[in-house]
Protein backbone atom coordinates (compact mmCIF):
# COMPACT_ATOMS: atom_id res chain seq x y z
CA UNK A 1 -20.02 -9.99 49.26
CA UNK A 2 -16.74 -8.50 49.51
CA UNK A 3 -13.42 -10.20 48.59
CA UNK A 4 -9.98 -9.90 48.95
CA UNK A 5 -8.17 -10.76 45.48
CA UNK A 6 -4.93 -12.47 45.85
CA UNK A 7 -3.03 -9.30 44.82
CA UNK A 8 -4.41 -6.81 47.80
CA UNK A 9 -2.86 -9.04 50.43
CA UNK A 10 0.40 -7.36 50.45
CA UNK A 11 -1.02 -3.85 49.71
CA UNK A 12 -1.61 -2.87 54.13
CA UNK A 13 2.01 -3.34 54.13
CA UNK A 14 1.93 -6.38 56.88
CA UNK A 15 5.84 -6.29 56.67
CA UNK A 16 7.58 -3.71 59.30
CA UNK A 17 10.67 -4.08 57.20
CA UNK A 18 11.96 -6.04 54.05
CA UNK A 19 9.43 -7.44 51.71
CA UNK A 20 5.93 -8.95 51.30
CA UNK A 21 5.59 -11.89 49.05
CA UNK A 22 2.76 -13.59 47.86
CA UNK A 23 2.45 -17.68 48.09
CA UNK A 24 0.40 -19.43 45.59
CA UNK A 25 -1.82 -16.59 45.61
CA UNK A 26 -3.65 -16.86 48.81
CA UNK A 27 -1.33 -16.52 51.40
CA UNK A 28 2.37 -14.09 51.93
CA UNK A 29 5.44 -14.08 53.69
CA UNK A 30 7.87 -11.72 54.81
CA UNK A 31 10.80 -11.49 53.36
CA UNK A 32 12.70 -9.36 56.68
CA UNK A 33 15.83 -7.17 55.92
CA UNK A 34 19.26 -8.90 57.84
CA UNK A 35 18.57 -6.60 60.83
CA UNK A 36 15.27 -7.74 61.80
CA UNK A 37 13.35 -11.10 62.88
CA UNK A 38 9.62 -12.21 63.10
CA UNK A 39 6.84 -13.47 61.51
CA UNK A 40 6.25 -9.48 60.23
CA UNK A 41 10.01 -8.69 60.84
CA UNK A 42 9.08 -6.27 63.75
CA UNK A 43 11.81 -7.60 66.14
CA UNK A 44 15.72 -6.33 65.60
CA UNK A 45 18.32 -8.68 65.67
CA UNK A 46 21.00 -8.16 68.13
CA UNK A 47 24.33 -6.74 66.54
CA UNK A 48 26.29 -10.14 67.68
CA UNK A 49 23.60 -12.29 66.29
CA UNK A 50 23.87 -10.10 62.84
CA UNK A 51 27.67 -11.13 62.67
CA UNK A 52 27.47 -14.51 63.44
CA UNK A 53 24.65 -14.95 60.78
CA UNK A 54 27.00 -12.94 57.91
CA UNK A 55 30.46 -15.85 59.33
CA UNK A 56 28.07 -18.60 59.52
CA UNK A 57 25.92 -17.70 55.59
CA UNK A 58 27.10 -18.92 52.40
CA UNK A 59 28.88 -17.12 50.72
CA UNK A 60 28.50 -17.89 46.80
CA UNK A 61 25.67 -20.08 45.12
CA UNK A 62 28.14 -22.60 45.18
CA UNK A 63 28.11 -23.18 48.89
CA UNK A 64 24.85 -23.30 49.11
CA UNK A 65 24.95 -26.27 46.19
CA UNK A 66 27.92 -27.95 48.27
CA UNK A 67 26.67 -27.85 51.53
CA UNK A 68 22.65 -28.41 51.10
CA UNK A 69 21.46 -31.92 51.19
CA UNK A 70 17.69 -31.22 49.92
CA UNK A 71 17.11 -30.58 46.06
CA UNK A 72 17.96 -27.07 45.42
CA UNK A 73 16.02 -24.81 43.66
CA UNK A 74 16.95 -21.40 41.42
CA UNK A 75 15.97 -18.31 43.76
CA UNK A 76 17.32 -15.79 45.04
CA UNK A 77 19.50 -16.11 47.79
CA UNK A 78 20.68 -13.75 50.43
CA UNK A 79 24.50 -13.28 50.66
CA UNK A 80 27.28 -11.58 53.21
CA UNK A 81 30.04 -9.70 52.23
CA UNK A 82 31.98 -12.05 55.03
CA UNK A 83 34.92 -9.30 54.91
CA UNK A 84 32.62 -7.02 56.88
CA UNK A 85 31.17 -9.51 59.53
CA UNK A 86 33.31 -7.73 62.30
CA UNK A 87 31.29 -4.32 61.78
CA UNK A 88 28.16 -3.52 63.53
CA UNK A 89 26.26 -3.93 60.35
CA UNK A 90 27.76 -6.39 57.79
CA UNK A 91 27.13 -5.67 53.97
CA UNK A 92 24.75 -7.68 52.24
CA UNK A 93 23.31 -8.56 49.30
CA UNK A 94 20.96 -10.78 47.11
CA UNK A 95 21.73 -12.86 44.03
CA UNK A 96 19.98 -15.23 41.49
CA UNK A 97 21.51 -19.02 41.84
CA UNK A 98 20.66 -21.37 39.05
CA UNK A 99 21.18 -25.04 39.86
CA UNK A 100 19.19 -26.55 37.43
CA UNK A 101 19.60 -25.64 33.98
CA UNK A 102 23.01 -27.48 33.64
CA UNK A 103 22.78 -30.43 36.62
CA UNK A 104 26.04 -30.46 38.48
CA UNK A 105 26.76 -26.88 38.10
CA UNK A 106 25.76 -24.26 40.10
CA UNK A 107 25.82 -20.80 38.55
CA UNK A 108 25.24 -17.22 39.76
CA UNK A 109 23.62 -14.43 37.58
CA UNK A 110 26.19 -11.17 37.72
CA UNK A 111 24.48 -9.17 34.56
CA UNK A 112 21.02 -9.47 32.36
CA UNK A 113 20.09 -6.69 30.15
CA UNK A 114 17.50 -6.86 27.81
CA UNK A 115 18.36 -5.62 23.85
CA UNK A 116 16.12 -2.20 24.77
CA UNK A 117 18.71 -1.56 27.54
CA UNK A 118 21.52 -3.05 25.97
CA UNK A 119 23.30 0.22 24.89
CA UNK A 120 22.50 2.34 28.58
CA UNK A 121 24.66 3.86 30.15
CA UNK A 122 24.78 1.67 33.18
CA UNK A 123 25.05 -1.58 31.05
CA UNK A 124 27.14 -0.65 28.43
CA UNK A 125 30.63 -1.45 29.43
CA UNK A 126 33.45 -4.07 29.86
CA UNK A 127 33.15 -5.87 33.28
CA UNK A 128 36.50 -4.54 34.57
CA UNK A 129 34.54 -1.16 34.30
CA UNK A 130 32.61 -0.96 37.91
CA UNK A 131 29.33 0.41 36.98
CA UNK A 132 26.17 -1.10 38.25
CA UNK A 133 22.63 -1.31 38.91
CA UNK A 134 19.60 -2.90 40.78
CA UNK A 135 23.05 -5.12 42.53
CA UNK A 136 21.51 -5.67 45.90
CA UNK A 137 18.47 -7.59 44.70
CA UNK A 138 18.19 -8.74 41.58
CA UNK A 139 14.54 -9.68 41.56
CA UNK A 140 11.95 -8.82 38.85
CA UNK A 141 15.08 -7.34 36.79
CA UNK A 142 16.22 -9.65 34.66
CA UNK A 143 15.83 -6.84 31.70
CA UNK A 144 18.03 -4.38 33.50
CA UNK A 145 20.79 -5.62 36.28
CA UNK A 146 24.07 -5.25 36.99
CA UNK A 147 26.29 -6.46 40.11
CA UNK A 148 29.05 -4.07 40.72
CA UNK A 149 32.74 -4.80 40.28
CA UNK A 150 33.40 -5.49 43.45
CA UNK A 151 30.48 -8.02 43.90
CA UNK A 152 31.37 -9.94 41.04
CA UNK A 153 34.98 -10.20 41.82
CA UNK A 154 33.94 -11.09 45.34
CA UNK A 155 31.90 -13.89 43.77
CA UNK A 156 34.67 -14.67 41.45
CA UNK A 157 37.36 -15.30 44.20
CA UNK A 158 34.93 -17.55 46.44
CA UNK A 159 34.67 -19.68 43.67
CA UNK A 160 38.00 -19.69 42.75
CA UNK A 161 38.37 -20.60 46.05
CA UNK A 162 36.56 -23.93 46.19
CA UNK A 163 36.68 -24.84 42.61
CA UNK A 164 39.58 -25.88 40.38
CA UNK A 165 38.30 -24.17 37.53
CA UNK A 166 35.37 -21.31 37.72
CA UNK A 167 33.29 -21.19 34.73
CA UNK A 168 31.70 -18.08 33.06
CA UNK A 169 28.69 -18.31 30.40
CA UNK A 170 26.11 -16.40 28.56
CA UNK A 171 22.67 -17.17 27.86
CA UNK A 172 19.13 -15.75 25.96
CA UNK A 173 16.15 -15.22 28.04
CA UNK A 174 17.00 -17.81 30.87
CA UNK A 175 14.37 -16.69 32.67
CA UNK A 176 11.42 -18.32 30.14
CA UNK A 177 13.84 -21.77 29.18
CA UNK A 178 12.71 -24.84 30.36
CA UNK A 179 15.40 -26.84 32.19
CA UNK A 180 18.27 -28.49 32.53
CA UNK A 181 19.15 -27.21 28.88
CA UNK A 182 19.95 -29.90 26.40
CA UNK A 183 23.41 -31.11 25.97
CA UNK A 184 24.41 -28.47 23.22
CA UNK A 185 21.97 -25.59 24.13
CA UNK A 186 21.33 -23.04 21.20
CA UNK A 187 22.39 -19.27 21.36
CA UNK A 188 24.82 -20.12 24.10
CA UNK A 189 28.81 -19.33 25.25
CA UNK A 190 30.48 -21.10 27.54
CA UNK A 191 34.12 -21.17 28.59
CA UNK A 192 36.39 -21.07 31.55
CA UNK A 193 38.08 -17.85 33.05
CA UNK A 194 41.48 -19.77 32.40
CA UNK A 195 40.94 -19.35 28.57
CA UNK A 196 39.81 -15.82 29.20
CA UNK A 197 39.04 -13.60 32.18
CA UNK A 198 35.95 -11.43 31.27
CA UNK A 199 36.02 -9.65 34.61
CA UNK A 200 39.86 -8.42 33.70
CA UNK A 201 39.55 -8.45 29.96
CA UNK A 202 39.42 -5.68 27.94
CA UNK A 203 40.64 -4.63 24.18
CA UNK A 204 40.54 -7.17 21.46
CA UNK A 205 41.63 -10.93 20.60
CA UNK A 206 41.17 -13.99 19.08
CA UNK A 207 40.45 -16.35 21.87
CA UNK A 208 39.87 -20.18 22.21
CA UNK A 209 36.03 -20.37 23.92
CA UNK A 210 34.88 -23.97 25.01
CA UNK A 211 32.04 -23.64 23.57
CA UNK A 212 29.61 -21.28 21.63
CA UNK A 213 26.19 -21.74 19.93
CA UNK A 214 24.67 -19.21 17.80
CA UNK A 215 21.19 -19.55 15.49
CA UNK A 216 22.65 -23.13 15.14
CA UNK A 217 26.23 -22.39 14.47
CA UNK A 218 27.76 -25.04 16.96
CA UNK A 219 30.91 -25.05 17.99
CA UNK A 220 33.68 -26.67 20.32
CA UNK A 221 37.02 -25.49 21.47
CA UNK A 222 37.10 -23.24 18.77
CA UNK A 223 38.60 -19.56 17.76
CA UNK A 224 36.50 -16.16 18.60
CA UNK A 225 36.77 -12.84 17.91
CA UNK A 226 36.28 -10.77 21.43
CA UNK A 227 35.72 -7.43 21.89
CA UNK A 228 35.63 -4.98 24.77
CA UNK A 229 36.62 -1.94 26.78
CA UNK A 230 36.99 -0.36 30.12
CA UNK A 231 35.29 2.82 28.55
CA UNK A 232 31.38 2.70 28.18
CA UNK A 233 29.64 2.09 24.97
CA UNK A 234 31.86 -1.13 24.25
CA UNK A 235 30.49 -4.17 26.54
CA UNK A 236 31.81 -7.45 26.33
CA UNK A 237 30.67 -9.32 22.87
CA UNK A 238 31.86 -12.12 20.39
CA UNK A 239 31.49 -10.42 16.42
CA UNK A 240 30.74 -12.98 13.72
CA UNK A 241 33.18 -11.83 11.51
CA UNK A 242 37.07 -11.17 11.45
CA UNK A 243 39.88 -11.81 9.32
CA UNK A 244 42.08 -12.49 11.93
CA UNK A 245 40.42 -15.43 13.98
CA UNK A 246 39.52 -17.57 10.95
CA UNK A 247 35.94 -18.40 12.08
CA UNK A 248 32.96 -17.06 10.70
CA UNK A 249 28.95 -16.72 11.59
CA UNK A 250 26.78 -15.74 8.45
CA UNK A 251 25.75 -12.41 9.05
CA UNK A 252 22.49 -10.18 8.87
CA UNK A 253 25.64 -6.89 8.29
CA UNK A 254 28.76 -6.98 7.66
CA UNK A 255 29.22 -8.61 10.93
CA UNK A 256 27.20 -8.83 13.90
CA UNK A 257 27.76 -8.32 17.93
CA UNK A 258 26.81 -11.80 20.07
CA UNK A 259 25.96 -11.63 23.98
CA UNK A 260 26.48 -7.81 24.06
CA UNK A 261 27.04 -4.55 22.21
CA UNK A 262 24.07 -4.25 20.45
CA UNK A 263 23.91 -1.22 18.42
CA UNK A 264 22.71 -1.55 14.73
CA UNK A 265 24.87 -4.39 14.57
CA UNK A 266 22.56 -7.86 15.72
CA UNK A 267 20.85 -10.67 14.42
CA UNK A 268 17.02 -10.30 14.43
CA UNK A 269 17.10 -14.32 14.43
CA UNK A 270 19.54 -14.27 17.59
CA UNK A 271 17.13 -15.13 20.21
CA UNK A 272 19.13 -12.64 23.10
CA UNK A 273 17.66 -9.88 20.53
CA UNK A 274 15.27 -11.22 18.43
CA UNK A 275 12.49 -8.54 20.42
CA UNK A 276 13.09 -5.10 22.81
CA UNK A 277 12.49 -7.55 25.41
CA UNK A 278 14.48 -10.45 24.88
CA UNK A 279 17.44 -10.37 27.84
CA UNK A 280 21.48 -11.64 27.62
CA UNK A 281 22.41 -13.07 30.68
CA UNK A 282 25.82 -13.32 32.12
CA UNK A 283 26.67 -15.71 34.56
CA UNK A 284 29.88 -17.26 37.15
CA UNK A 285 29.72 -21.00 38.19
CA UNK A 286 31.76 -23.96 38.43
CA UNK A 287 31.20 -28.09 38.84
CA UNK A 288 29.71 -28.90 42.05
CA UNK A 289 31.62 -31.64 43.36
């Protein structure tokens, strides 16, 4: 008796464009690119009906939180570049939205690198430098991922937009926690771009973050020491040690790189690079209401 296993139902390519994706294992969808329609995608959507899709979509994680009445689930979401719904064929792209890890927030993934990747060449800068890959779908690359600059600034300003105060954080392996985190998750940063603007930011200071947890080092509204350039092989990190910024995290070297940077100097107990696999995770967001 012959049998088709769960995995060989996308393989005849049912899809005319876009993807195929398995449901529960015994049944697919179509995913369909913007410019096409149909249970296989096979019919094109009319120019007109392509730009009043990309003015009527959300356009951050956040409006999809704020305008959708059913409970929301993290996916991946498909979003216009609403500066370019007047041409024929606006830009799009997709991102990850988390809505559930910290309930009331909605956040939306701009970077995750895993500590094999961490020091390539297409990770391994400050975010005001505008490298970038896998940024128009972020799916099944949470090890290697990078929006460009002018997504994430894009993202950046819509929040800014409808929220008094955007948010920016950094997690370890988000995509094997269980959720919502607990009230002081572990191996965590939080802050708000106020207090400092990692998209702009680059050099060194001592700067106030709202909140950073690291192997079980907790702490609140408290002094950092942050690092960064606009050249590559400098990303964005917090070190445990300096003189300057009073604060210090027991170290595995003489000090070790947090959230980014990882070169010889990490933690093999820090759970964002406790393995080759384990990911970082850099994230926008802001309250929801």
């Amino acid at each position: 008796m012959f049998t088709i296993k769960p995995s060989d139902l996308c393989l005849s390519n049912p899809c005319a464009t876009g993807k195929c994706i398995l449901i529960d294992g015994y049944s697919y969808r179509c995913q369909c690119d913007p410019q096409t329609t149909g249970i296989h995608c096979q019919f094109p959507i009319q120019v007109d009906a392509m730009q009043s899709q990309c003015r009527n979509s959300p356009r951050s994680c956040l409006d999809i939180a704020r305008t959708q009445k059913i409970p929301l689930l993290n996916d991946y979401y498909l979003m216009y570049d609403t500066n370019t719904c007047h041409q024929a064929f606006p830009h799009y792209f997709v991102v990850y939205c988390d809505f559930t890890s910290q309930p009331g927030y909605a956040w939306t993934l701009i970077e995750s690198f895993s500590r094999a990747k961490s020091l390539d060449s297409n990770i391994n800068a400050a975010f005001s430098y505008d490298i970038f890959v896998n940024n128009l779908n972020p799916r099944n690359h949470w090890s290697y991922y990078r929006m460009s600059r002018t997504q994430m600034l894009y993202i950046y300003h819509r929040y800014g937009n409808i929220s008094s105060q955007p948010l920016w954080r950094a997690t370890c392996n988000f995509e094997s926690l269980s959720h919502p985190f607990s009230l002081s998750p572990p191996d965590f940063v939080y802050s708000s771009f106020s207090r400092l603007n990692i998209l702009d930011f680059y050099g060194q200071t001592c700067s106030i973050l709202d909140y950073v947890s690291v192997r079980g080092y907790t702490r609140w509204s408290s002094l950092y020491y942050v690092e960064a350039h606009t050249g590559q092989h400098f990303r964005l990190h917090i070190e445990s040690v300096h003189q300057l910024c009073g604060y210090i995290i027991p170290s595995h070297n003489s000090y070790d790189h947090y959230f980014g940077d990882y070169n010889i100097y990490y933690h093999p107990r820090f759970s964002c690079t406790r393995s080759g696999s384990s990911t970082t995770n850099w994230w926008i967001g802001a309250k929801i209401l």
